[in-house]
Structure formats: structure tokens, C-alpha cells
Protein backbone atom coordinates (compact mmCIF):
# COMPACT_ATOMS: atom_id res chain seq x y z
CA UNK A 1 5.08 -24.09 -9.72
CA UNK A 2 2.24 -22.38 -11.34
CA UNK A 3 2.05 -19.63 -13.41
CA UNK A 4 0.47 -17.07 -11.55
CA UNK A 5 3.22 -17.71 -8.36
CA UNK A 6 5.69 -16.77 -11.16
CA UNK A 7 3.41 -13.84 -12.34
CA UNK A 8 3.23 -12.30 -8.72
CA UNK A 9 6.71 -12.89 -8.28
CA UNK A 10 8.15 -11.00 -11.46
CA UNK A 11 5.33 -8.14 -11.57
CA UNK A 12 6.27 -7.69 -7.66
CA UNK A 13 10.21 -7.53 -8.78
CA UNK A 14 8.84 -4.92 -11.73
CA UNK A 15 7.03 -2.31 -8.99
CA UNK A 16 10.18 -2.37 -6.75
CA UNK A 17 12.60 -1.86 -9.18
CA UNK A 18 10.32 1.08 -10.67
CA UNK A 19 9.44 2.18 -7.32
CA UNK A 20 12.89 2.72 -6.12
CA UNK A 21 14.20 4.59 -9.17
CA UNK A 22 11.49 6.73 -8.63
CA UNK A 23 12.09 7.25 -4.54
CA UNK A 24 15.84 7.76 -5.88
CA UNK A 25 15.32 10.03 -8.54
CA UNK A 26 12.62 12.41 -6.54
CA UNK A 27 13.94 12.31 -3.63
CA UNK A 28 17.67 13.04 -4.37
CA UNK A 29 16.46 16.29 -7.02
CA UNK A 30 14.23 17.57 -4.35
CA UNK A 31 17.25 17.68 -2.22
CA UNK A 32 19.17 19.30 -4.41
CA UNK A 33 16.77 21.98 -4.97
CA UNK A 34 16.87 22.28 -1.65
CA UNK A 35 20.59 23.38 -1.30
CA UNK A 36 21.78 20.01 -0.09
CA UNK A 37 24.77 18.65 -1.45
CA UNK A 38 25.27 16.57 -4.29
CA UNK A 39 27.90 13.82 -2.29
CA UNK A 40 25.58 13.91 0.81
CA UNK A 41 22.88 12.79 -1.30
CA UNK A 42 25.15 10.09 -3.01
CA UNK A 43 26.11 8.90 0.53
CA UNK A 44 22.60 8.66 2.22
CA UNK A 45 19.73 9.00 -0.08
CA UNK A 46 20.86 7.33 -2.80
CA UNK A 47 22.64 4.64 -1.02
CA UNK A 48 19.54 4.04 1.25
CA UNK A 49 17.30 4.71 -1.64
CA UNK A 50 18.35 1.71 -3.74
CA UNK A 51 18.00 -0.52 -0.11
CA UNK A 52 14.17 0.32 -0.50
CA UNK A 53 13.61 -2.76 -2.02
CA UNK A 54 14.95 -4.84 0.44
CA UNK A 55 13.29 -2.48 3.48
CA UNK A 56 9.97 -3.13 1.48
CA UNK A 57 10.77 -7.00 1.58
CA UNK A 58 11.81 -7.59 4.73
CA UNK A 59 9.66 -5.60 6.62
CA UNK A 60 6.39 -7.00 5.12
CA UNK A 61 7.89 -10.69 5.92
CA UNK A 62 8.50 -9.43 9.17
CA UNK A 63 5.02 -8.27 9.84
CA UNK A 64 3.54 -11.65 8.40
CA UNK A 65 5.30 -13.60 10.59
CA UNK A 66 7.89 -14.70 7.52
CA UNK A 67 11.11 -13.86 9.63
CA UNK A 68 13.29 -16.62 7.12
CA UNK A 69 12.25 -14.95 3.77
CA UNK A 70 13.37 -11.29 5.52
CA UNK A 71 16.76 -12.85 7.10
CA UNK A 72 17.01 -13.91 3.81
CA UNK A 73 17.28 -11.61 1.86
CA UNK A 74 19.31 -8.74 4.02
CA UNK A 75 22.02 -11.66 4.35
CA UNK A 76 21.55 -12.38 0.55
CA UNK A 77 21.23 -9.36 -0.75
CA UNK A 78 24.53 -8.25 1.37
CA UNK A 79 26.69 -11.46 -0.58
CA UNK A 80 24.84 -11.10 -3.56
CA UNK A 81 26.23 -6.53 -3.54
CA UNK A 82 29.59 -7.60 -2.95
CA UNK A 83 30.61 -10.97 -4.70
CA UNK A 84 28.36 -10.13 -7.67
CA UNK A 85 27.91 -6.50 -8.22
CA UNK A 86 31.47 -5.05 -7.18
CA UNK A 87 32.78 -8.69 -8.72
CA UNK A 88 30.94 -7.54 -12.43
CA UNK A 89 31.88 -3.84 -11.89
CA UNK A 90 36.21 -4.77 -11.67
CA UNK A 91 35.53 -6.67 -14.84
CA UNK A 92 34.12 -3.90 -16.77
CA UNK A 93 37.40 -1.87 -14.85
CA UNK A 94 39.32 -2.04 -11.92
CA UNK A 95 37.96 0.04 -9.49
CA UNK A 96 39.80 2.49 -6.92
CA UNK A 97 38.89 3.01 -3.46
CA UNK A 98 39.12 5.71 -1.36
CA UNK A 99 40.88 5.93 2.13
CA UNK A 100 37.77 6.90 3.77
CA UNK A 101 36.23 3.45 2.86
CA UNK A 102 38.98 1.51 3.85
CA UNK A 103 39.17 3.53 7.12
CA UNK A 104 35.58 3.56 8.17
CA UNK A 105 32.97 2.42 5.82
CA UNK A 106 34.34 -1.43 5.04
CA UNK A 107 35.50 -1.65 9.03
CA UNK A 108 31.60 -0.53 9.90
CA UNK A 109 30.32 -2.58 7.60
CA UNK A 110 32.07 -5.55 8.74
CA UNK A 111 31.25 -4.98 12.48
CA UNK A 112 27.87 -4.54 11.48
CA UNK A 113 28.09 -7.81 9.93
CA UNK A 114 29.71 -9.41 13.24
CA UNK A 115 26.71 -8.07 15.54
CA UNK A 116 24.19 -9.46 13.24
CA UNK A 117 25.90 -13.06 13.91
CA UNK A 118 26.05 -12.32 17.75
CA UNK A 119 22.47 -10.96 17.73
CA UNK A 120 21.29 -14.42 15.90
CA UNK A 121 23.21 -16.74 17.92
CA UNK A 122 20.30 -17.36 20.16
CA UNK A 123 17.83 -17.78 17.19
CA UNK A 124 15.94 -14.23 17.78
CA UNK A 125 16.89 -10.34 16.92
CA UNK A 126 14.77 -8.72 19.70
CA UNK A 127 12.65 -5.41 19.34
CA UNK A 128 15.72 -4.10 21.82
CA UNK A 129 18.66 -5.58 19.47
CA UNK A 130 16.55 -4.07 16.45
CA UNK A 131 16.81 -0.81 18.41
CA UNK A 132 20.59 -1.12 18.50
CA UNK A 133 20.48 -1.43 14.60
CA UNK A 134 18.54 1.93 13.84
CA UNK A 135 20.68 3.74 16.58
CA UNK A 136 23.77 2.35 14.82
CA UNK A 137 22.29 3.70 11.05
CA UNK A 138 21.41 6.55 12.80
CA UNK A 139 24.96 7.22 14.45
CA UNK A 140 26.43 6.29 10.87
CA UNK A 141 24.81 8.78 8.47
CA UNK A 142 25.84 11.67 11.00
CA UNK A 143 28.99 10.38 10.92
CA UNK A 144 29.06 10.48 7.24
CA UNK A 145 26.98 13.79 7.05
CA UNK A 146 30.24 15.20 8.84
CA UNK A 147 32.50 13.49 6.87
CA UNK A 148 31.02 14.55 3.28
CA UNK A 149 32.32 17.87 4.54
CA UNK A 150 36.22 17.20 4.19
CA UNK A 151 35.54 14.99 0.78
CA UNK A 152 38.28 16.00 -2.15
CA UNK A 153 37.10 18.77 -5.08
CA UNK A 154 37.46 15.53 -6.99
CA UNK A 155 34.66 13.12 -5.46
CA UNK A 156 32.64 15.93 -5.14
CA UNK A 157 32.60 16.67 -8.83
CA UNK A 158 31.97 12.78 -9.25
CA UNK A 159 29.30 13.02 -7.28
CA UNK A 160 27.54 16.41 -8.76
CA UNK A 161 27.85 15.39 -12.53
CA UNK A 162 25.80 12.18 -11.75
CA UNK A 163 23.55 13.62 -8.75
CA UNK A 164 23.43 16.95 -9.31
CA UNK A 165 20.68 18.86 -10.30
CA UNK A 166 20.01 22.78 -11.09
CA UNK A 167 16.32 22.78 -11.75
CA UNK A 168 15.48 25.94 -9.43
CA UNK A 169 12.83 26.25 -7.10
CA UNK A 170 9.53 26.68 -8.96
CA UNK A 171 6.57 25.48 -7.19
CA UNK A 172 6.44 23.02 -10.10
CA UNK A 173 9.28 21.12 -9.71
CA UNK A 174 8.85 20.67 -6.01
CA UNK A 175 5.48 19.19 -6.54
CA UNK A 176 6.64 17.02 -9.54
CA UNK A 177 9.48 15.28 -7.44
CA UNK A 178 7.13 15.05 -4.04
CA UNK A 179 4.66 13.06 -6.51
CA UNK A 180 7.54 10.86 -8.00
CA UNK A 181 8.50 10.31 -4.14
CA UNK A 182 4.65 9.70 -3.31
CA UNK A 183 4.53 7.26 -6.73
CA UNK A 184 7.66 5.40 -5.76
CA UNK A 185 6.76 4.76 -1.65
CA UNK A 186 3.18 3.04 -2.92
CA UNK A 187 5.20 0.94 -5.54
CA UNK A 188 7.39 -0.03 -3.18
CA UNK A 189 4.17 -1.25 -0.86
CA UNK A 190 2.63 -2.70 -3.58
CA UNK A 191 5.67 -4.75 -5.33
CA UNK A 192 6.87 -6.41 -2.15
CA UNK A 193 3.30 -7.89 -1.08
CA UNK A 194 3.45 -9.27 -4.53
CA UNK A 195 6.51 -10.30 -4.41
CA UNK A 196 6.68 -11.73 -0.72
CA UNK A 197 3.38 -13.72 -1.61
CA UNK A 198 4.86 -15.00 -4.99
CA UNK A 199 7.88 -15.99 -3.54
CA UNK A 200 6.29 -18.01 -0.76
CA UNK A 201 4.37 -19.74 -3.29
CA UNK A 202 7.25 -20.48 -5.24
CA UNK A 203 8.99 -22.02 -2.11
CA UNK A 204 6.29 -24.59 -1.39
CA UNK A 205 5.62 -25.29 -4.58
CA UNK A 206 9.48 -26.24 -5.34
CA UNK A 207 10.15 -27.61 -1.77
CA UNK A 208 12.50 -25.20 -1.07
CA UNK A 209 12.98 -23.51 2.10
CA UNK A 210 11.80 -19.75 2.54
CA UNK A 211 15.42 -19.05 3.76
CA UNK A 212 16.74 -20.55 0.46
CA UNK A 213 14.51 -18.34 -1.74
CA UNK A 214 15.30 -15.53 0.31
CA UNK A 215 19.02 -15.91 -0.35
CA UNK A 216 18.84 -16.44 -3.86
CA UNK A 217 15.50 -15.30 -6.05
CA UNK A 218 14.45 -12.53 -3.79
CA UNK A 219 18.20 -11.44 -2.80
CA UNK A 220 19.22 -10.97 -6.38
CA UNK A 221 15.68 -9.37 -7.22
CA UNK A 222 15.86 -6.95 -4.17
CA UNK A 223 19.50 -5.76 -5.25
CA UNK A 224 18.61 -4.64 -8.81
CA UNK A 225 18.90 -1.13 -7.98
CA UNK A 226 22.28 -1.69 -6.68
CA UNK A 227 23.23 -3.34 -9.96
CA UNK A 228 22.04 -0.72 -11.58
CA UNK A 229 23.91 1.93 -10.24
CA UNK A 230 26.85 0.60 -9.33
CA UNK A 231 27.60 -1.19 -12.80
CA UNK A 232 26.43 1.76 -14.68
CA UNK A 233 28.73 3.77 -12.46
CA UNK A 234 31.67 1.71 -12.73
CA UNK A 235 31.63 2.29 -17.24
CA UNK A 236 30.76 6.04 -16.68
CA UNK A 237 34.49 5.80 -14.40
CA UNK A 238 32.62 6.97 -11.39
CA UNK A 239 34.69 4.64 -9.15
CA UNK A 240 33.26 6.14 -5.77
CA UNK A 241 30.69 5.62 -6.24
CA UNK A 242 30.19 2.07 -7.90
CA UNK A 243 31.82 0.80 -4.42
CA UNK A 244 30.44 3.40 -1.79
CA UNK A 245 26.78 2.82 -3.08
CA UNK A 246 27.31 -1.23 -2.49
CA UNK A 247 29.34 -0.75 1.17
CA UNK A 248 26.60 1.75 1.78
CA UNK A 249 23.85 -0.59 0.99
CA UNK A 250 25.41 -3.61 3.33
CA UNK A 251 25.26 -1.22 6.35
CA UNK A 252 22.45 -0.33 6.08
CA UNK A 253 20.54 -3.43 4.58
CA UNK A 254 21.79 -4.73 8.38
CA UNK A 255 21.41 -1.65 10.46
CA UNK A 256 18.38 -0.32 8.91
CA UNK A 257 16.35 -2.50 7.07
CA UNK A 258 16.97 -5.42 9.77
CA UNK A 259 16.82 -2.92 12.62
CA UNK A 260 13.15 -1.85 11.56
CA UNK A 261 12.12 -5.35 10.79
CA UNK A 262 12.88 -6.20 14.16
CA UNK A 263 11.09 -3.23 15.76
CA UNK A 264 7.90 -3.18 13.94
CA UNK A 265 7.64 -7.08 15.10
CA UNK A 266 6.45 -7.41 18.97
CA UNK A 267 8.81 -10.95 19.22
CA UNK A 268 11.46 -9.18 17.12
CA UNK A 269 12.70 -11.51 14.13
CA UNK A 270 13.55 -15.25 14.16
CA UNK A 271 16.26 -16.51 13.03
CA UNK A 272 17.15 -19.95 11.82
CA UNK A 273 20.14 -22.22 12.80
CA UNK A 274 20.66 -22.72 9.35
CA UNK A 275 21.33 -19.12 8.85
CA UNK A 276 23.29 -18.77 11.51
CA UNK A 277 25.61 -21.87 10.85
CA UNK A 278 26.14 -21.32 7.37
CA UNK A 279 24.88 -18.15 5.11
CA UNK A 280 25.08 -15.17 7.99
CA UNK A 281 29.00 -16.46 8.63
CA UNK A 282 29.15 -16.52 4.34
CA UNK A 283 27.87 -12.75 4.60
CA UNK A 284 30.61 -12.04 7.12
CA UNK A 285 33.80 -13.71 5.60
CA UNK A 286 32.84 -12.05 2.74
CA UNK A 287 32.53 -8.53 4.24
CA UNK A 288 35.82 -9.19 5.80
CA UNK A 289 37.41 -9.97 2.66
CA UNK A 290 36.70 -6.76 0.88
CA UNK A 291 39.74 -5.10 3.67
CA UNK A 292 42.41 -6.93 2.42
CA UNK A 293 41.25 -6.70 -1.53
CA UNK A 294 41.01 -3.06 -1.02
CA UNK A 295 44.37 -2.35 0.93
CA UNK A 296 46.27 -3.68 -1.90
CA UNK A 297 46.93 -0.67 -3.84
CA UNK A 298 43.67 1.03 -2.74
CA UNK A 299 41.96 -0.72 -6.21
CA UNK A 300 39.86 -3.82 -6.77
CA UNK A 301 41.34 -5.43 -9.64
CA UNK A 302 39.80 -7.33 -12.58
CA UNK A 303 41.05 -10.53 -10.86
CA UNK A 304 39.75 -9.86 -7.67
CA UNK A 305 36.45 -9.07 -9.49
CA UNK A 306 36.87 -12.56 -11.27
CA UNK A 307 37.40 -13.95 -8.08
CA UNK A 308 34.43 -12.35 -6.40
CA UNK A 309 32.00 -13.27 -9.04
CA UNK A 310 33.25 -16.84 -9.21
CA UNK A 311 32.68 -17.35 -5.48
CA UNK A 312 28.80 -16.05 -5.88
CA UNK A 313 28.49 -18.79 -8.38
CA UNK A 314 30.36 -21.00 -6.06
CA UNK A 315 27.29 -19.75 -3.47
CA UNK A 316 24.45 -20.33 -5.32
CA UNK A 317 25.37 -23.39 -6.70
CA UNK A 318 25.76 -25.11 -2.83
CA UNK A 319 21.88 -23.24 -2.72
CA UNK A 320 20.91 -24.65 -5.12
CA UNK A 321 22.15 -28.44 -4.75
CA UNK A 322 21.31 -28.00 -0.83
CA UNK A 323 17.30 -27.02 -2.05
CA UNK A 324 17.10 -29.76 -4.62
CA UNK A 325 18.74 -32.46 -1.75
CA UNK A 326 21.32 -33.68 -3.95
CA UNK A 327 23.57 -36.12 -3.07
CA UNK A 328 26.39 -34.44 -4.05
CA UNK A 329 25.91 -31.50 -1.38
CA UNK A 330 27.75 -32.98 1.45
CA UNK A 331 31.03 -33.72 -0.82
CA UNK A 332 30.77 -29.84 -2.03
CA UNK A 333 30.24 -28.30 0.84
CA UNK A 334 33.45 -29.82 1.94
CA UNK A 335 35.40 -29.64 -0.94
CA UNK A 336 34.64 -26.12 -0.73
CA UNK A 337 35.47 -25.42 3.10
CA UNK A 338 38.48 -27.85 2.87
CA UNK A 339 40.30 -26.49 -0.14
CA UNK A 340 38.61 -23.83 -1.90
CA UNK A 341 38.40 -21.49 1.40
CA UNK A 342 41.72 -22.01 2.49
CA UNK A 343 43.34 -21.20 -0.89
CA UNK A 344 41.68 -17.80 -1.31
CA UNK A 345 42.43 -16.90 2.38
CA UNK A 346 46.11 -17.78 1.36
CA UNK A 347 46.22 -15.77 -2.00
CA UNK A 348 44.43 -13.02 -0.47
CA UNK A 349 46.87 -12.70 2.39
CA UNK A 350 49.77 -12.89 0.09
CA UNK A 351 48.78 -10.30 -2.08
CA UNK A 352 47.98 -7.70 0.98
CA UNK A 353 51.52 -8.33 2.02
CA UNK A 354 52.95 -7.86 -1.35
CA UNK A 355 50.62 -4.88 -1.49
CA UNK A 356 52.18 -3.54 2.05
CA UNK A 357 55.55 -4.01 0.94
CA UNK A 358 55.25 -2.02 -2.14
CA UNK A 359 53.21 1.06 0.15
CA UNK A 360 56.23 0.74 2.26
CA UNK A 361 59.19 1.25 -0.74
CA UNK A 362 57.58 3.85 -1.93
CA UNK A 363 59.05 7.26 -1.63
């Protein structure tokens, strides 16, 4: 692996990051000079904001015919939100959850999920299936336009100390936040041709499959932003919206940036058996795991973070043995699925029963 693969790669990951905090920071003040509301901007610009990365990505693999390396990092980026960033955030402190997620968001996010496996099953996402997607996003930010509209005094005053913004109307400031929104779009361009070619590179170079770099460098490069905000989030105590920005993100890292991947693309997107067979079922369990961690008592808990975190490593280890061809990747693999797997699913339903149990005694 050379040094200017690595070179392309990183400044790639540099203009993304900087490109979406500046798509996120002008567009969210210009639409709060603008009258609109600080929690609808936490719900949809933000939260689709810090996908840009991963919309940048994809799409420009799509469009080069590199359907693995955008797969790859949508699925990737969707484990790597959840068992990473919301596993980190309980550690620094447990983190509530609010009905509305548990009610709608997660369950959307999770059928969102399930389509994505149906839609790959026959190795292709079609321009039509990609259609489904953006109706689907579309359909879902209404919904949640709507829904901002009943939110408690308390969420919304969560969401207006770290969103809002009182700057006026001056001609000034308008212009100042259209150029940060200009600024952040050609970053955004930029960064993700660097960073698609780099990672390519690095692929060949390492003998690793575009899917596996996808899932793992790219993945964890593209969700940055996410990090960012949801960690940072999490040790201001703004608990709404360290787990609505991630469940936010998954929908519409399927939805959206996978919807408009497929669409720009004439043949739609392929996608591989191996994703289908192993990493897109991975993003699935694990979507469907976040109901039954957040029933129990409405809270993620610093062991349930632990958990979470420990299964990414779990992830990227098989990854990473499965890309070098070790020997040892066939015994894992089923050490994992045989024991591992079936333990958690065991704990996990124990706990949301001892959960329900205590809901129900209570007064």
C-alpha cells in the first residue's frame, strides 16, 4: 500500500468531515433564521446532514460502477452508528429514550433494514426499488415534520439550546450561511472522489475486497459526523438527541442515500452474495436488537453500551481475519454464531421480560 493511496484516502476523510459540519452548521442556522423550528431541524437536517458523507460515498461508487464499496458502507456505516456510537455514548452515561422512538423511529428503521435484505436477495436494487427508498424517506420526514409538532416543552428545549439560533435576518447572515452551505456541498464532492479512489487503491493493494473496505475503513470514516454529535451529545446530557441523530441516520443511510444510489445508476446497484449472506443480515439483527434494549426501562444502559461496543469489535475482527484469509476464520465465525449469538439473544430476552414485569407492577 503506497503512500499516496493512504494520502487520498485520509485527505478525502478530512473534506467530508469538514464538509458536513459545514452543510450542518449553515444549513440548520439558515433555517432557523428562517422561523423553522429548532427540533425539526434536529430531526431532518441535522440527522440527514451528518449522512452527507455517506450520500457523497455511495453515490459516486454508484456512478463508477463500484456498487460493493457503496453497499458497503450504508450497511457499515448503519452497524458501525449503532454498536459503536450509541455503544460509546451509554458508557460515557446511560442514555434514555423516548416513546416516540420506540414506537416509530426504531420499528421504521428496522423495516427499512428488512426491505434492504428483500431488495438484495436477487443480487440487484433496481432504479424502481431505489424509487421505493426515496418515497419511503420522503413519507418519513413528513411523518416526523408532523410529529415534531406534539414533542414535550422538554425535548424541545433540548433541542433549541444545541440547534437554536437567534442571529436575525440581516442580509449578511443569510449570505454567510448560503456560502458555508455552498463551501460544504463542494467538499463533500471533492472528499468522496478522493476518498472512493483512495480506498479502491487501498483494497487492491491489500487484497481485500471493496465490500470489506467498505464495511470497515470507509464505514467508520463516513460516520464521523455521527460520532461527533452523538458522543458530544450524550456528555452535554442531551439524551434525544445522541440516539435520535444515530436511528435517524440508519433510515435514512438506507432510504435515502441507497435509494438515490440506486436511481442515479441506469442498472440500479449490485449487490453481492456475500453481503447478502452475512453483513446486510449483521445490519438487521442489530437494528432489531436496539427494540428490546430500549423497552427495558426506556434507557440504554452502560452494560448494554458495553455490550454493543464489544460486538463491533467482535465485527471487525471476523473482517478483518476473513480479508487477511486466516485460518482461524471458519472456527470464529462459528464460535460466534454457535454460542456467542445465542447467549446475547437469551440475556437480551431476559432482561425485556424482567423489564415488562417491572412496567407492569408499577402503580
Amino acid at each position: 500500500m503506497g503512500l499516496q493511496e493512504i494520502l487520498f484516502f485520509l485527505s478525502g476523510l478530512f473534506l467530508l468531515v469538514i464538509g458536513a459540519e459545514a452543510l450542518v452548521r449553515g444549513s440548520s442556522r439558515l433555517a432557523a433564521i428562517a422561523g423553522v423550528s429548532p427540533l425539526v431541524i434536529g430531526l431532518t437536517i441535522v440527522a440527514f446532514g451528518t449522512s452527507s458523507p455517506e450520500t457523497a460515498v455511495s453515490v459516486v461508487s454508484s456512478i463508477k460502477g463500484q456498487a460493493d464499496l457503496s453497499v458497503g458502507n450504508v450497511v457499515g456505516s448503519n452497524i458501525f452508528n449503532i454498536l459503536c456510537i450509541l455503544g460509546l455514548s451509554a458508557l460515557i452515561i446511560p442514555l434514555g429514550v423516548s416513546r416516540q422512538l420506540i414506537r416509530f423511529d426504531v420499528p421504521v428503521m428496522i423495516l427499512s433494514s428488512a426491505l434492504l435484505f428483500l431488495f438484495g436477495l436477487n443480487g440487484n436494487i433496481s432504479r424502481g426499488e431505489g424509487v421505493i427508498f426515496l418515497t419511503g424517506i420522503f413519507a418519513y420526514t413528513g411523518i416526523l415534520l408532523y410529529k415534531s409538532k406534539k414533542e414535550s416543552a422538554a425535548i424541545k428545549e433540548e433541542y433549541e439550546k444545541e440547534f437554536g439560533f437567534h442571529n436575525g435576518r440581516s442580509l449578511k447572515k443569510w449570505a454567510v450561511n448560503i456560502l458555508l452551505i455552498i463551501i460544504g456541498l463542494a467538499l463533500l464532492v471533492i472528499g468522496s472522489k478522493w476518498l472512493v479512489d483512495g480506498a479502491t487503491a487501498m483494497a487492491r493493494s491489500l487484497g481485500a475486497s471493496e465490500l470489506i473496505v467498505g464495511l470497515t475503513i470507509v464505514a467508520a470514516g463516513t460516520s464521523l459526523p455521527e460520532l461527533a454529535t452523538s458522543v458530544l451529545a450524550s456528555i452535554r446530557g442531551e439524551r434525544d438527541i445522541a440516539v435520535g441523530n444515530i436511528i435517524g441516520s440508519n433510515v435514512y443511510n438506507i432510504l435515502g442515500v441507497l435509494g438515490l444510489s440506486s436511481v442515479v445508476n441506469a442498472g440500479g446497484i449490485k449487490v453481492s452474495r456475500a453481503a447478502t449472506a452475512f453483513d446486510i443480515p449483521v445490519m438487521a439483527a442489530v437494528a432489531a436488537a436496539c427494540l428490546p434494549v430500549f423497552l427495558t426501562g426506556r434507557m440504554i444502559s452502560r452494560w448494554e453500551g458495553a455490550l454493543f461496543f464489544a460486538y463491533y469489535l467482535a465485527y471487525t475482527a471476523y473482517l478483518i481475519l476473513l480479508a487477511t484469509g486466516h485460518h482461524f476464520t471458519g472456527a470464529y465465525a462459528f464460535w460466534f454464531s454457535s454460542a456467542i449469538i445465542p447467549a446475547t439473544i437469551v440475556v437480551l430476552l431476559f432482561t425485556l421480560i424482567s423489564g415488562l414485569r417491572r412496567a407492569r407492577r408499577k402503580p
